[in-house]
C-alpha atoms as a PDB file:
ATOM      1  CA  UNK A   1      26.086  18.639 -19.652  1.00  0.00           C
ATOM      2  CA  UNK A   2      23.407  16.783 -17.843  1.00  0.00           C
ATOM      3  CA  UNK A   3      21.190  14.898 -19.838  1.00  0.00           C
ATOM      4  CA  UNK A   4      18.403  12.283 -19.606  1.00  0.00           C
ATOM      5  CA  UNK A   5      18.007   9.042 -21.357  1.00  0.00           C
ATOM      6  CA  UNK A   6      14.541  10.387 -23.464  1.00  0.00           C
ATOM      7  CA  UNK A   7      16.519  13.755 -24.333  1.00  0.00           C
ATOM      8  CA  UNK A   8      19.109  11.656 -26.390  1.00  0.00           C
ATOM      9  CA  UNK A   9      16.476   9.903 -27.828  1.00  0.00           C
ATOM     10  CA  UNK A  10      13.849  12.128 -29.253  1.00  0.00           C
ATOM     11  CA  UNK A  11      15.028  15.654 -27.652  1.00  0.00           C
ATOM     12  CA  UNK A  12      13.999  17.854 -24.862  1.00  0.00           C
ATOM     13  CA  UNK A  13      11.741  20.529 -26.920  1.00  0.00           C
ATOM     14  CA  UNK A  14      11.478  22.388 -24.320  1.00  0.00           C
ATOM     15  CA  UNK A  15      12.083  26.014 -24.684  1.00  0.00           C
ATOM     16  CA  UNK A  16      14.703  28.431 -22.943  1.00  0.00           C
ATOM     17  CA  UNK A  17      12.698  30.899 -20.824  1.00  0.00           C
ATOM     18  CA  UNK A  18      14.071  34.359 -22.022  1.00  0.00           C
ATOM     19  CA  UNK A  19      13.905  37.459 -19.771  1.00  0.00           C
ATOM     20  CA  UNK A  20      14.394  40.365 -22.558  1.00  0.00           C
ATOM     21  CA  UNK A  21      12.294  42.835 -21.096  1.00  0.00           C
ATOM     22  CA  UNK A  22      11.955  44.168 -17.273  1.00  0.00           C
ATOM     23  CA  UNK A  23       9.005  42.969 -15.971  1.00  0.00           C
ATOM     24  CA  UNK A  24       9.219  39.432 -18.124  1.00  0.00           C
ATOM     25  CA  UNK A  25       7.832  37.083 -15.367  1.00  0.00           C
ATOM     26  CA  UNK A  26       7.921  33.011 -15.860  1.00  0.00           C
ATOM     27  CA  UNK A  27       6.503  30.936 -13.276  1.00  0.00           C
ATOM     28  CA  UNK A  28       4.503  27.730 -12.953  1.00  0.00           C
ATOM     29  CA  UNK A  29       5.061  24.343 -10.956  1.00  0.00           C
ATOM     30  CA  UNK A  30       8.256  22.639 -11.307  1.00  0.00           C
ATOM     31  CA  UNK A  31       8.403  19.607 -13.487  1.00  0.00           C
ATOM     32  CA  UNK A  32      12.245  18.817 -13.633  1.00  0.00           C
ATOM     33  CA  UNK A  33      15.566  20.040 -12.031  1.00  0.00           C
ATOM     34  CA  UNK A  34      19.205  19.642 -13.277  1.00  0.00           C
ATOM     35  CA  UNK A  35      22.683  20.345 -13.390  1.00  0.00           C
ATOM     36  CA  UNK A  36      24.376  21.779 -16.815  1.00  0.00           C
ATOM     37  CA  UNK A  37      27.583  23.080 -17.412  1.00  0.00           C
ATOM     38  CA  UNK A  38      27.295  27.022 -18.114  1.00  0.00           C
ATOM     39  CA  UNK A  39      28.459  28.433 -21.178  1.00  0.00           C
ATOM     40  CA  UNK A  40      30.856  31.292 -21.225  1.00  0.00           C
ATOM     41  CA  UNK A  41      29.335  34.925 -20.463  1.00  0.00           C
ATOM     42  CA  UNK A  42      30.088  37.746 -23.268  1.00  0.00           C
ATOM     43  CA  UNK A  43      30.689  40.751 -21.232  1.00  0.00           C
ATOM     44  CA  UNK A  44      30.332  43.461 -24.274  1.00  0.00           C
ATOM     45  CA  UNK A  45      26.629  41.567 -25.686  1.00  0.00           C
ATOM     46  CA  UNK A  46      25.757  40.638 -22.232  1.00  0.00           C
ATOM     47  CA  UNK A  47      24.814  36.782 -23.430  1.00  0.00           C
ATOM     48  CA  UNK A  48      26.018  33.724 -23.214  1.00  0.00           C
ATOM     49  CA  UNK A  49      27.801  32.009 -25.730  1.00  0.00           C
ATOM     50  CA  UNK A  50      28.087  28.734 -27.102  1.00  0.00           C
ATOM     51  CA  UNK A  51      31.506  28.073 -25.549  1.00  0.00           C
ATOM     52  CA  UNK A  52      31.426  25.263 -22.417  1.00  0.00           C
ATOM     53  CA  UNK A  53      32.477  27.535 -19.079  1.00  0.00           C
ATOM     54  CA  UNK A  54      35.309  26.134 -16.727  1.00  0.00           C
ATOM     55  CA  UNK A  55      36.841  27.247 -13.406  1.00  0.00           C
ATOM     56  CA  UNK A  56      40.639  28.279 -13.107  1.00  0.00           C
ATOM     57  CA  UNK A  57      41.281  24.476 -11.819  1.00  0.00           C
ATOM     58  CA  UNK A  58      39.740  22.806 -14.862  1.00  0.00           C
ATOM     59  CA  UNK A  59      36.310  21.848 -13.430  1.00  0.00           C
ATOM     60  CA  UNK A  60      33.382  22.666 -15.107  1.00  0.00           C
ATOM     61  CA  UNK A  61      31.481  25.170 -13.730  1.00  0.00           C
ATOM     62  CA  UNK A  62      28.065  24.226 -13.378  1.00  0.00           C
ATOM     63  CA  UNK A  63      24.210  26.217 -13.964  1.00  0.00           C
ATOM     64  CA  UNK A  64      20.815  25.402 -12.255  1.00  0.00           C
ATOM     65  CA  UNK A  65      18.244  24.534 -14.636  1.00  0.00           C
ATOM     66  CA  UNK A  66      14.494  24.482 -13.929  1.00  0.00           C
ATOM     67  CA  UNK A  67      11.969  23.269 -15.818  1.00  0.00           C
ATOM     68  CA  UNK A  68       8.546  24.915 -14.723  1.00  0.00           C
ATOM     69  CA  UNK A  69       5.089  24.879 -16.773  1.00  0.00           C
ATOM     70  CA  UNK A  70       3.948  28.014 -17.836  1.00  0.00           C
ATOM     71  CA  UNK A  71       1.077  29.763 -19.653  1.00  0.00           C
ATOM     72  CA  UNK A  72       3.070  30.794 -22.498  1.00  0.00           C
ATOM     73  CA  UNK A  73       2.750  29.405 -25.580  1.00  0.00           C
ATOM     74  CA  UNK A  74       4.173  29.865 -28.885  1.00  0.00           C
ATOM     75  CA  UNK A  75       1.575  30.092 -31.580  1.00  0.00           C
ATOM     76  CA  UNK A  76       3.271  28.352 -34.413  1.00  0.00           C
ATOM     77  CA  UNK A  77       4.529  25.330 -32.095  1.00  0.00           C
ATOM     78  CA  UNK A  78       0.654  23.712 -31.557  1.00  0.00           C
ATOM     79  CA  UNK A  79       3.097  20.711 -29.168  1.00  0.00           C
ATOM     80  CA  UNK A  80       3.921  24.075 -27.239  1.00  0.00           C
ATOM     81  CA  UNK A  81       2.957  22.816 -23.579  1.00  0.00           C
ATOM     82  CA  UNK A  82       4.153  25.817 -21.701  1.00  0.00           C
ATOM     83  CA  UNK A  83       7.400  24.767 -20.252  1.00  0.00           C
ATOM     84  CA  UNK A  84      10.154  26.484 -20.170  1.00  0.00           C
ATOM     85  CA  UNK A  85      13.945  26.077 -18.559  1.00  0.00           C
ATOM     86  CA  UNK A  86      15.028  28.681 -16.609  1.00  0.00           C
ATOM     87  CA  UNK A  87      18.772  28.841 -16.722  1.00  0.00           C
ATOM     88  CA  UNK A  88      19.812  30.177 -13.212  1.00  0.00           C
ATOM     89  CA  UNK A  89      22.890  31.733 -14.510  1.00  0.00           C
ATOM     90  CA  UNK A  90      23.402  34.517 -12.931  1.00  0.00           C
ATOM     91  CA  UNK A  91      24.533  35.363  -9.462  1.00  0.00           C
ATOM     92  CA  UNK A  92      21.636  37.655  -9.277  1.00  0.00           C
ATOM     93  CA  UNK A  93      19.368  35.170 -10.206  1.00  0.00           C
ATOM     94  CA  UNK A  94      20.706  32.570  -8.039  1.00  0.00           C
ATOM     95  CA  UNK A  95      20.499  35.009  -4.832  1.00  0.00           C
ATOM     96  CA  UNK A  96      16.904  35.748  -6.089  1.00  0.00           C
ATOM     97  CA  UNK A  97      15.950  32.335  -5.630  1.00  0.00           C
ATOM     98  CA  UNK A  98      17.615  30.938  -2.580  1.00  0.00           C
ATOM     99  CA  UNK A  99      16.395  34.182  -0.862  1.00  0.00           C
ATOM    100  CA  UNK A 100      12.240  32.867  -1.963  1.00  0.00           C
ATOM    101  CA  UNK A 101      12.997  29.509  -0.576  1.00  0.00           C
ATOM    102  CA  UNK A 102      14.588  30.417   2.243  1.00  0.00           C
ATOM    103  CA  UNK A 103      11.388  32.476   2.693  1.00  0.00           C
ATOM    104  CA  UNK A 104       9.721  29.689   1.957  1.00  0.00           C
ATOM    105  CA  UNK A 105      11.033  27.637   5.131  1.00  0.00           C
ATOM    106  CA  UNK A 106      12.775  25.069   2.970  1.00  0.00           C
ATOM    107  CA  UNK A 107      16.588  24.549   1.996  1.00  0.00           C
ATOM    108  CA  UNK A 108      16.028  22.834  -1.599  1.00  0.00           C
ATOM    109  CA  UNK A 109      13.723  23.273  -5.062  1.00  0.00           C
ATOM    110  CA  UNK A 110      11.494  20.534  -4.872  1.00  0.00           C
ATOM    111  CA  UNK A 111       9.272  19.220  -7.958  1.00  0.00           C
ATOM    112  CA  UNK A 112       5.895  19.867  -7.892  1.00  0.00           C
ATOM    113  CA  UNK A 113       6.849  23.025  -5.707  1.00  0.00           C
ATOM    114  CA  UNK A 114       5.838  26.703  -7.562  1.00  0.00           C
ATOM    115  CA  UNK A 115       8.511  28.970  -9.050  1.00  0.00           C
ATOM    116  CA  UNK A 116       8.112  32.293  -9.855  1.00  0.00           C
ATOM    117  CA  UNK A 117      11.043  34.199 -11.493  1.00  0.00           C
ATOM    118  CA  UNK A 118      10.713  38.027 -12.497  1.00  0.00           C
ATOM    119  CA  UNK A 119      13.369  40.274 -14.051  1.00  0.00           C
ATOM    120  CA  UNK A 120      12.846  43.544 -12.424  1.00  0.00           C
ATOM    121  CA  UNK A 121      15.426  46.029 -14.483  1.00  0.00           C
ATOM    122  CA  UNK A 122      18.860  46.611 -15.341  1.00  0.00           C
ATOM    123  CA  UNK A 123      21.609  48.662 -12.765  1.00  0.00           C
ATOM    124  CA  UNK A 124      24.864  48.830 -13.892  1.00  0.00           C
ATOM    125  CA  UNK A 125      26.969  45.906 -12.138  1.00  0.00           C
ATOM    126  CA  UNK A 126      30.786  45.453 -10.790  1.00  0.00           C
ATOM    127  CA  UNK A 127      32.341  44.062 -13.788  1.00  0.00           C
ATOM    128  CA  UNK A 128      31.228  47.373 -15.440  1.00  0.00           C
ATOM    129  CA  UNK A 129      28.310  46.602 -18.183  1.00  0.00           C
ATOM    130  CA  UNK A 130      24.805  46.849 -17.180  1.00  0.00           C
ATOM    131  CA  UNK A 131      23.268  43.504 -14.852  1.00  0.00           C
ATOM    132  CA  UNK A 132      19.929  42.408 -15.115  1.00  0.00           C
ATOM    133  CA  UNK A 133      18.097  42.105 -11.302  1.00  0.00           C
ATOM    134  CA  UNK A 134      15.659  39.568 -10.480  1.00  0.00           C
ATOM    135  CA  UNK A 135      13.019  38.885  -8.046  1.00  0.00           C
ATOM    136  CA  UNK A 136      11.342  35.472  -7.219  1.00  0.00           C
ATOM    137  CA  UNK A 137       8.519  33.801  -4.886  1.00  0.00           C
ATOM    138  CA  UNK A 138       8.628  29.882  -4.465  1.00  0.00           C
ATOM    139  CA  UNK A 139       5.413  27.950  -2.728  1.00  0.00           C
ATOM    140  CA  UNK A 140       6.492  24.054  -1.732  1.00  0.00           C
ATOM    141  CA  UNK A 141       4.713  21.201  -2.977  1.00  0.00           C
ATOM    142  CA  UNK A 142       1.354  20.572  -1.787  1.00  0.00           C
ATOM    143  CA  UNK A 143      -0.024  16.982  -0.074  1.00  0.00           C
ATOM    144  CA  UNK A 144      -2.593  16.974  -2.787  1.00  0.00           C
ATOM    145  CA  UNK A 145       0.436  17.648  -5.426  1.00  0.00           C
ATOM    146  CA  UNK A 146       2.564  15.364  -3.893  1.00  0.00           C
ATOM    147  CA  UNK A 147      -0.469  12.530  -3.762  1.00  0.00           C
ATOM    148  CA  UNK A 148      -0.975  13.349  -7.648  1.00  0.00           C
ATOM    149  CA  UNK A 149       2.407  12.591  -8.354  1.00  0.00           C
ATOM    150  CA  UNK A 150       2.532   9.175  -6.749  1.00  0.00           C
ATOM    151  CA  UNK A 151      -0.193   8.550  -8.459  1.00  0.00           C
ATOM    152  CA  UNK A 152      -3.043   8.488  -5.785  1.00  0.00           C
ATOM    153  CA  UNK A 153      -6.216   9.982  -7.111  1.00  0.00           C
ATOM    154  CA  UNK A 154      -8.486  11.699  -4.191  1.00  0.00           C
ATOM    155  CA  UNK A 155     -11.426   9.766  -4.850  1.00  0.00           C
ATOM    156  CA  UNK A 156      -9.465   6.192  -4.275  1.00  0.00           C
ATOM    157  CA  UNK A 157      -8.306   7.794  -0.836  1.00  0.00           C
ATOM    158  CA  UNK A 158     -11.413   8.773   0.148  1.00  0.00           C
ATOM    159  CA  UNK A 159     -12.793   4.891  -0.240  1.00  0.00           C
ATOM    160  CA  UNK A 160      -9.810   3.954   1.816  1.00  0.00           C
ATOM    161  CA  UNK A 161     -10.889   6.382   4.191  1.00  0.00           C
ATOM    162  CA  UNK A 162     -14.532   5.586   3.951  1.00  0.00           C
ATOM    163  CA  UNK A 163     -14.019   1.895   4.894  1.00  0.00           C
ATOM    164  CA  UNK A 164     -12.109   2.820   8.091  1.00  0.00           C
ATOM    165  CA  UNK A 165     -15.057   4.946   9.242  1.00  0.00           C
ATOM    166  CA  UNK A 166     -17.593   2.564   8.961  1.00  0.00           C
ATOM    167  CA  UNK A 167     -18.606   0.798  12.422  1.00  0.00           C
ATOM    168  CA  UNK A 168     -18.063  -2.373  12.837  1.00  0.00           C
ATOM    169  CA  UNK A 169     -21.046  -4.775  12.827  1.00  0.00           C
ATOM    170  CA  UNK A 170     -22.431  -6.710  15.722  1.00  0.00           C
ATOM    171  CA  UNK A 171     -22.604 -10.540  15.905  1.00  0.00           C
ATOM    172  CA  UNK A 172     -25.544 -11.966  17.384  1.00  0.00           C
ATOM    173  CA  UNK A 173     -25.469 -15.676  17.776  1.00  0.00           C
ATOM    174  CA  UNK A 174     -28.908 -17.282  16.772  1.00  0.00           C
ATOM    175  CA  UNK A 175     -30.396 -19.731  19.431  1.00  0.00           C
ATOM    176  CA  UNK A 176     -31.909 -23.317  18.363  1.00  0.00           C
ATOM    177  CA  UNK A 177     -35.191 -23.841  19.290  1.00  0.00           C
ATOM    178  CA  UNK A 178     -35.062 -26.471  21.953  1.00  0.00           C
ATOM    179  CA  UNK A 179     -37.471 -29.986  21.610  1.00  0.00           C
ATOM    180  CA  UNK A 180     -38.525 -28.862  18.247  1.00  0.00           C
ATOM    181  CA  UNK A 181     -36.014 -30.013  16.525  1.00  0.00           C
ATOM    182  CA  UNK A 182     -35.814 -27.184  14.020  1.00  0.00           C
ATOM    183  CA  UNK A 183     -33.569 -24.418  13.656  1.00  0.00           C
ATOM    184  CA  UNK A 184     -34.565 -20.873  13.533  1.00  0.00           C
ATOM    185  CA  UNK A 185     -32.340 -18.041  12.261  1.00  0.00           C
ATOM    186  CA  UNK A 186     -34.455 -15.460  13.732  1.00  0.00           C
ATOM    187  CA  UNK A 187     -34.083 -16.541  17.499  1.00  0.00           C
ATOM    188  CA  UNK A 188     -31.568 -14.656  19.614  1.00  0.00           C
ATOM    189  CA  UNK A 189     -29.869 -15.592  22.602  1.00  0.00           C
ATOM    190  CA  UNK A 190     -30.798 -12.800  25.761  1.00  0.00           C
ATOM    191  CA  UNK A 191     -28.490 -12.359  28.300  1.00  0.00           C
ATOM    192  CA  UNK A 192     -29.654 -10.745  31.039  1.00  0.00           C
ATOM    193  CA  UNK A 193     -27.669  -7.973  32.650  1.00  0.00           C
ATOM    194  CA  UNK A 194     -26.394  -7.879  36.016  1.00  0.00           C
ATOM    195  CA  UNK A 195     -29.266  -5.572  37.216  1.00  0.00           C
ATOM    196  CA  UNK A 196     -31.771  -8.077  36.401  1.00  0.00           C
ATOM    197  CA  UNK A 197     -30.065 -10.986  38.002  1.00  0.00           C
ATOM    198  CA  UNK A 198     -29.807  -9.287  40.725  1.00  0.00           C
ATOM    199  CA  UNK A 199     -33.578  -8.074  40.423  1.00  0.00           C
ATOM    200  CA  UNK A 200     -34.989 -11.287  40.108  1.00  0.00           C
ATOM    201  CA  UNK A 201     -36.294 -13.022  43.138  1.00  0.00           C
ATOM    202  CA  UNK A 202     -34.511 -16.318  44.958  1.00  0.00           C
ATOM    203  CA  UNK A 203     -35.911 -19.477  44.056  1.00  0.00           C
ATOM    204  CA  UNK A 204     -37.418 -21.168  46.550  1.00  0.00           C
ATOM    205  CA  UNK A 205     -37.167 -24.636  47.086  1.00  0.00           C
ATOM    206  CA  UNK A 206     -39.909 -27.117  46.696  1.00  0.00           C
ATOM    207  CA  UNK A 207     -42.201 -27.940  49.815  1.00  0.00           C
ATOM    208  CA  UNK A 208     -41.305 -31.023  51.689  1.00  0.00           C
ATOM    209  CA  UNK A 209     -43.772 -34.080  50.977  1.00  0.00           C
ATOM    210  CA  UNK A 210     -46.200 -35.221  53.575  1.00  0.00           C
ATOM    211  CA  UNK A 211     -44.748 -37.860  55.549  1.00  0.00           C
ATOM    212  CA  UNK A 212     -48.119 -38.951  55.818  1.00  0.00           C
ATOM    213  CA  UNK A 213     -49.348 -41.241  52.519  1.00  0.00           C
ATOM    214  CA  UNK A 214     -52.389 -40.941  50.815  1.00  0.00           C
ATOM    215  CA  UNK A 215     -54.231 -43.811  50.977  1.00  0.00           C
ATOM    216  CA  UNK A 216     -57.202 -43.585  49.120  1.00  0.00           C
ATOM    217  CA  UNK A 217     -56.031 -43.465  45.443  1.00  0.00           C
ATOM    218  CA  UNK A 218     -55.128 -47.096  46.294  1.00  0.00           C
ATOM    219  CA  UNK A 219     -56.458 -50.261  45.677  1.00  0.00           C
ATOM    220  CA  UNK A 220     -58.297 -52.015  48.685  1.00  0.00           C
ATOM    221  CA  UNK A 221     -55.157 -55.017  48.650  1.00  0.00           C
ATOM    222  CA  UNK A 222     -52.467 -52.185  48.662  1.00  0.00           C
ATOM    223  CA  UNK A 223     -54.058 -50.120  51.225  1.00  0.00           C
ATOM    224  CA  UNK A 224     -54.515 -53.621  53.012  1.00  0.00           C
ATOM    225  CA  UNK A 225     -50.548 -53.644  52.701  1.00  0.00           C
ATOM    226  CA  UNK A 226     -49.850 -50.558  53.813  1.00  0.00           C
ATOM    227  CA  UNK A 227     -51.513 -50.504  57.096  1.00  0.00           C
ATOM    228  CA  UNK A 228     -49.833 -53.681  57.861  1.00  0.00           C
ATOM    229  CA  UNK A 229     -46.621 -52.075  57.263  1.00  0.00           C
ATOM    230  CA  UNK A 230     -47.356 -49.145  59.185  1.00  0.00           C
ATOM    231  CA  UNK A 231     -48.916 -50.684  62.428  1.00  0.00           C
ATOM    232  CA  UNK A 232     -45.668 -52.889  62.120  1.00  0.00           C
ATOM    233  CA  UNK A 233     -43.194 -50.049  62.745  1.00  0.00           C
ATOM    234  CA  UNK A 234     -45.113 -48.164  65.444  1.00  0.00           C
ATOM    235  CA  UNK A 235     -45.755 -51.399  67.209  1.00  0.00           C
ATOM    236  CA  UNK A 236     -41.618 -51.316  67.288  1.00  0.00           C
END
């Protein structure tokens, strides 16, 4: 029998789901799967007994066990929290459920995923006493199942999400005020674009000086000097 760690240690609790009637449904999301080793079928009550099942060569022979959460409840258990193991006993049972996840598109139970597990009526079987017939529906696991079970609330997704979306923010380098000596944080560099360099007239170079001095602005000794100077190189 396959067992966890907290079952030894305080006990599963959890109830056997028990199709008595046609039409007894038990469905819900999936909270555990597990192996167990079946217990020996009484052909004249139609029940299992308490005896441990084994094949011909001496291995045990084995019984899927799901654990879903259900709306049932049982009134005088108020730590009744609706789950229930469904012991997939049966070979009607078992082709009941690989036929819904095969419908399904998957290969495998999966926790979190949504089992639904019917028994329909009774038809008498090959063995010879009457069989009970099943029908089931199985829906995989969500993303937002999936996301709750790793622990990953939606709202701390949607601030990762949030921060990704924002735009970035521009840089603008602030320019220093030039000869004052003081810096000013609201003073932005322009660069002009391409257009207006291209826009903006040549500039022209300065105008050649008069070769000729001015004279006047001079005192008399200086301008005395000067026309020295000059009637000495166009005498040469």
């Amino acid at each position: 029998m396959s067992v966890g760690a907290n079952d030894v240690l305080f006990g599963s609790g959890i109830p056997a789901a028990k199709f008595t009637s046609p039409g007894d449904n038990f469905a819900g999301p999936i909270t555990k799967l597990e192996a167990q080793q079946a217990r020996k079928f009484d052909k004249k009550t139609n029940r299992p007994t308490d005896e441990l099942d084994y094949w011909d060569n001496g291995d045990p022979k084995m019984v899927a066990v799901v654990t879903v959460r259900t709306q049932h409840r049982d009134p005088s258990d108020p730590s009744d929290d609706g789950q229930r193991k469904i012991y997939i006993a049966s070979r009607y049972q078992q082709n009941a459920v690989k036929e819904a996840v095969k419908a399904a598109g998957k290969r495998a139970l999966d926790i979190g995923g949504f089992l639904s597990v019917t028994f329909t009526h009774e038809a008498p079987s090959e063995a010879g006493p009457l069989a009970k017939f099943y029908e089931a529906s199985y829906q995989p696991p969500s993303a937002a199942a999936a996301n709750q079970a790793l622990g990953v609330g939606q709202q701390a997704m949607a601030n990762v999400a949030q921060q990704y979306q924002q735009p970035a923010q521009q840089f603008v380098a602030p320019a220093p005020q030039i000869g004052q000596g003081l810096y000013d944080p609201q003073a932005q560099v322009q660069i002009p674009t391409v257009q207006q360099t291209m826009a903006a007239p040549a500039a022209q170079p300065a105008a050649a000086a008069d070769a000729t001095p001015n004279l006047d602005n001079l005192p008399p000794e200086a301008q005395a000097l000067v026309a020295r100077m000059l009637a000495a190189q166009q005498s040469n």
